[in-house]
N, C-alpha and C. Protein backbone atom coordinates (compact mmCIF):
# COMPACT_ATOMS: atom_id res chain seq x y z
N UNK A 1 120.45 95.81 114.44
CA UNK A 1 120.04 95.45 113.09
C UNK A 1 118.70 96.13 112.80
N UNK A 2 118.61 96.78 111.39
CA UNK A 2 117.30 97.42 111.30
C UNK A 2 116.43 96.11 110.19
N UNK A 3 115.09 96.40 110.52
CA UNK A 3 113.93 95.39 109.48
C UNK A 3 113.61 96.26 109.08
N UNK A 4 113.28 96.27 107.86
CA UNK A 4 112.92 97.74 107.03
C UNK A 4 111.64 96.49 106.05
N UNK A 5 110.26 97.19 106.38
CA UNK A 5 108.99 96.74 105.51
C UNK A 5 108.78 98.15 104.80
N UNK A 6 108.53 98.66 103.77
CA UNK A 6 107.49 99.99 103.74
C UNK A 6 107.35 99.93 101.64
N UNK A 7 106.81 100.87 101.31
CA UNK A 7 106.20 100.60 100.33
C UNK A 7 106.54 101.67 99.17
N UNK A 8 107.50 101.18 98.09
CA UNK A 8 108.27 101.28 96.95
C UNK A 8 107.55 102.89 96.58
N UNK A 9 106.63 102.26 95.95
CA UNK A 9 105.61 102.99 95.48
C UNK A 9 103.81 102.30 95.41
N UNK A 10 103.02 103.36 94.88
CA UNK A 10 101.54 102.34 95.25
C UNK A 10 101.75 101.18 94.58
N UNK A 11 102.36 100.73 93.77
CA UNK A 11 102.35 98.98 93.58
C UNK A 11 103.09 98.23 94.18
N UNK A 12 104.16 98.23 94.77
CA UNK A 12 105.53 98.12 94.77
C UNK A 12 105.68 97.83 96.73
N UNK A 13 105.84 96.74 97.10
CA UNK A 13 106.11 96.87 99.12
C UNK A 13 107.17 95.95 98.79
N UNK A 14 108.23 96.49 99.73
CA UNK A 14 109.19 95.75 99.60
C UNK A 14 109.85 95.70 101.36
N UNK A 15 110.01 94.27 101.48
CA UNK A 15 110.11 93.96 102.49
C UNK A 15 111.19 92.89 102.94
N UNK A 16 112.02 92.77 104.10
CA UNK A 16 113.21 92.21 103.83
C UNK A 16 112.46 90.72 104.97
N UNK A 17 112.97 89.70 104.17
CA UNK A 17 112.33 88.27 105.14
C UNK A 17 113.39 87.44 105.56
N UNK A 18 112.97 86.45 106.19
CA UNK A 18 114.13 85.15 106.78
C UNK A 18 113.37 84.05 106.18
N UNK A 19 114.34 83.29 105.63
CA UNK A 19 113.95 81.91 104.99
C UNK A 19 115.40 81.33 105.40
N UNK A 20 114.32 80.03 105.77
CA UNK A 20 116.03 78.87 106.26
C UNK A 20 115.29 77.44 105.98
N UNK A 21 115.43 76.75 105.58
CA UNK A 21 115.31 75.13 105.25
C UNK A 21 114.90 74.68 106.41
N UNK A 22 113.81 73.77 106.50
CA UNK A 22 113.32 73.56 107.93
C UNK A 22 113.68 71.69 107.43
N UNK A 23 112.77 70.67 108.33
CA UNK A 23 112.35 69.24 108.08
C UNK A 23 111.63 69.55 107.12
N UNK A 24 110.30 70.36 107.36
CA UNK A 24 109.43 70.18 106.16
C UNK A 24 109.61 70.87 104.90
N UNK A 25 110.13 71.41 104.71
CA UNK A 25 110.63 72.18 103.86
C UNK A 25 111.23 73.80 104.05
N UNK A 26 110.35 75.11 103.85
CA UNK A 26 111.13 76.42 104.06
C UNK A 26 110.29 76.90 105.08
N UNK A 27 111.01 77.38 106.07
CA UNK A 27 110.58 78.70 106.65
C UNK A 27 110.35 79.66 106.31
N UNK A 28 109.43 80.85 106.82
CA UNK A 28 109.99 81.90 106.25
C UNK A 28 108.87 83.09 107.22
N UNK A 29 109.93 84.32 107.54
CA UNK A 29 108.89 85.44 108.20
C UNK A 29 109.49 86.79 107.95
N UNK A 30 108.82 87.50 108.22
CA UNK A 30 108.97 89.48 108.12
C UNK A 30 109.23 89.84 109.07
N UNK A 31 110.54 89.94 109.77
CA UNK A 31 110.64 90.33 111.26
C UNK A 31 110.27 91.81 111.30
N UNK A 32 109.70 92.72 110.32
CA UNK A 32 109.55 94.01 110.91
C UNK A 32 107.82 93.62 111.26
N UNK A 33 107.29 92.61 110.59
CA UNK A 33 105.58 92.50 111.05
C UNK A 33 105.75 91.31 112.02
N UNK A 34 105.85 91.38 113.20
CA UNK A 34 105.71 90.72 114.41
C UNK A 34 104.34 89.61 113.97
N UNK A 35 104.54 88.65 114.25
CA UNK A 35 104.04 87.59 113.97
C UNK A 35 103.44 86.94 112.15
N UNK A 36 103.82 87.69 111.73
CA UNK A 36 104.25 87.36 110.34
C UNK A 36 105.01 86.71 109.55
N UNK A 37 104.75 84.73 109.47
CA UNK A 37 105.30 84.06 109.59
C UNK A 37 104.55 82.99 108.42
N UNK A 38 105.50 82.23 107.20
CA UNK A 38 104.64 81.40 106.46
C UNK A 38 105.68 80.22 106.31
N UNK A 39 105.46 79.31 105.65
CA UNK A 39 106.37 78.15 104.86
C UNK A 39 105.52 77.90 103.63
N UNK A 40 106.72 77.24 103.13
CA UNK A 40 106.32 76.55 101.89
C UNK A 40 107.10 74.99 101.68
N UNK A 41 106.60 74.26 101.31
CA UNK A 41 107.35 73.07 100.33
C UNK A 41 108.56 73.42 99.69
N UNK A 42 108.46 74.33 98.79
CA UNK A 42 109.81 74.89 98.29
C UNK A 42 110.44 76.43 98.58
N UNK A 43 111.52 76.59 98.37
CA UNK A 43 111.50 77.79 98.35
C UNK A 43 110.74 79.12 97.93
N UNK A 44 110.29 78.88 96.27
CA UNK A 44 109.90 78.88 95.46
C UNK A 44 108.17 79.79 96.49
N UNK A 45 107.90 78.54 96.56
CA UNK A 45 106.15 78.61 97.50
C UNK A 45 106.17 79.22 98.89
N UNK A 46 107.34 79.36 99.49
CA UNK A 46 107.47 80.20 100.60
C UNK A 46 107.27 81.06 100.46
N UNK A 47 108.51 82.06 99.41
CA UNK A 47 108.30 83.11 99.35
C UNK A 47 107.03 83.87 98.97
N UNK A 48 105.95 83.01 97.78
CA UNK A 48 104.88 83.22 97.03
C UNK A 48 103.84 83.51 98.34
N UNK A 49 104.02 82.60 99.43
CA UNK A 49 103.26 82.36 100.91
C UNK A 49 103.61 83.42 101.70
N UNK A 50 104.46 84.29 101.81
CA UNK A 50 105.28 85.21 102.67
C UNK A 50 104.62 86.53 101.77
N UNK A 51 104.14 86.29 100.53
CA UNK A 51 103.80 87.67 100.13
C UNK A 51 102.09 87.83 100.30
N UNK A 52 101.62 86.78 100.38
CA UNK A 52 100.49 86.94 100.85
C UNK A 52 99.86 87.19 102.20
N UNK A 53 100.73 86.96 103.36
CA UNK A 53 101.03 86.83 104.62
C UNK A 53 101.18 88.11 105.40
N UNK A 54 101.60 89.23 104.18
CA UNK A 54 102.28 90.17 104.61
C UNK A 54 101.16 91.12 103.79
N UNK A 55 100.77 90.80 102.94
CA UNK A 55 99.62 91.78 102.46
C UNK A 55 98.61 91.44 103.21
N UNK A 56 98.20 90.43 103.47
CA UNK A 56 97.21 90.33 105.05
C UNK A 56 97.35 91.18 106.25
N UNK A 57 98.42 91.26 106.55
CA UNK A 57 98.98 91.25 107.88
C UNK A 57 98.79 93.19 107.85
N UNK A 58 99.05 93.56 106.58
CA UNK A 58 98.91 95.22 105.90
C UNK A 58 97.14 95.06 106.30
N UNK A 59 96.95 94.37 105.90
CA UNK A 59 95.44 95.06 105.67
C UNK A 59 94.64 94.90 106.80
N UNK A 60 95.18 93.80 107.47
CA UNK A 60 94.51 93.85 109.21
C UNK A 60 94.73 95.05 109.95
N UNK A 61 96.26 95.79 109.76
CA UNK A 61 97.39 96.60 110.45
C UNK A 61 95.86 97.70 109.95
N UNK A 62 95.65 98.07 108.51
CA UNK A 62 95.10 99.22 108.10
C UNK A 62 93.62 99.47 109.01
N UNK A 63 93.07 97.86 108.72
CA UNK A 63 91.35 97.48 109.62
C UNK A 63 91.54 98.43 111.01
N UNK A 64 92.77 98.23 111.47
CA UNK A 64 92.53 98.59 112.90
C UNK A 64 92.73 99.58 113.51
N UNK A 65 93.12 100.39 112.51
CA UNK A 65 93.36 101.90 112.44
C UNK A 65 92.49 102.67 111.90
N UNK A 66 91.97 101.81 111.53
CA UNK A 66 90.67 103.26 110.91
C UNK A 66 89.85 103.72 111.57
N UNK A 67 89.63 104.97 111.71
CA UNK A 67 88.99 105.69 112.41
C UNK A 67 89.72 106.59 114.07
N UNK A 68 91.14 105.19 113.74
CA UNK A 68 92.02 105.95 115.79
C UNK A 68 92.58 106.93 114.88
N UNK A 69 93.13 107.57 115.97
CA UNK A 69 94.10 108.79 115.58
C UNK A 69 95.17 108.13 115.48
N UNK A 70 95.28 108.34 114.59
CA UNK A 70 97.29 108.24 114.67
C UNK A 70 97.99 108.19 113.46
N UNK A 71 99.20 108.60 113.86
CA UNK A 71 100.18 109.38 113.19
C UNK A 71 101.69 108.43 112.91
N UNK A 72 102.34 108.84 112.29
CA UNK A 72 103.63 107.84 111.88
C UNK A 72 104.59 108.74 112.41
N UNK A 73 105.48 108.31 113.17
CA UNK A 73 106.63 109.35 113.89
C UNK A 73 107.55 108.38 113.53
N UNK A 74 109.26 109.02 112.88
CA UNK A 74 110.29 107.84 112.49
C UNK A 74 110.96 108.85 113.64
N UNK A 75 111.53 107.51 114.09
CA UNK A 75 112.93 107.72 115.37
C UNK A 75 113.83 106.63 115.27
N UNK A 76 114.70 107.69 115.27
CA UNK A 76 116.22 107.16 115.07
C UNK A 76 116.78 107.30 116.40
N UNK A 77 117.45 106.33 116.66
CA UNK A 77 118.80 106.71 117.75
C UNK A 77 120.15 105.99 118.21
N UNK A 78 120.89 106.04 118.71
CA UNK A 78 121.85 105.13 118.41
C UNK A 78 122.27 104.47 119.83
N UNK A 79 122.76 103.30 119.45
CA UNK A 79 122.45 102.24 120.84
C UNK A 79 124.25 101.47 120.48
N UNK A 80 124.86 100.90 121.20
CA UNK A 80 126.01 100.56 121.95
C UNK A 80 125.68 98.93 121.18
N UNK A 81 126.71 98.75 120.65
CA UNK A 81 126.98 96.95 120.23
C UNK A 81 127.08 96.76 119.00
């Protein structure tokens, strides 16, 4: 299964999440941002919580790169199942 996060255009990130009904109300996370994880009361507020979560989670990702080297390499390959 692929998680696909990346960004529309400069306004625009579009990102695929998991929301499931918990006790307290919604779950919800970005399995392509590893530990990127919110709830809400409603659905409604999850998702509103999941977009803030994830523009955080961007801008920590950006903090900690500034200044290393590095580069974006996409790899593909194909795996059995």
């Amino acid at each position: 299964m692929i998680f696909d996060c990346g960004r529309i255009n400069k306004n625009v990130i579009k990102c695929l999440v998991i929301i499931h009904k918990s006790k307290y109300g919604y779950d919800i996370h970005a399995p392509a941002l590893p530990g990127c994880h919110s709830q809400g009361a409603t659905e409604k507020e999850a998702l509103k919580n999941i977009q803030d979560a994830i523009l955080t989670y961007l801008e920590m990702e950006k903090d900690e790169l500034k200044g290393a080297e590095a580069r974006e390499i996409e790899v593909a390959f194909a795996c059995s199942g």
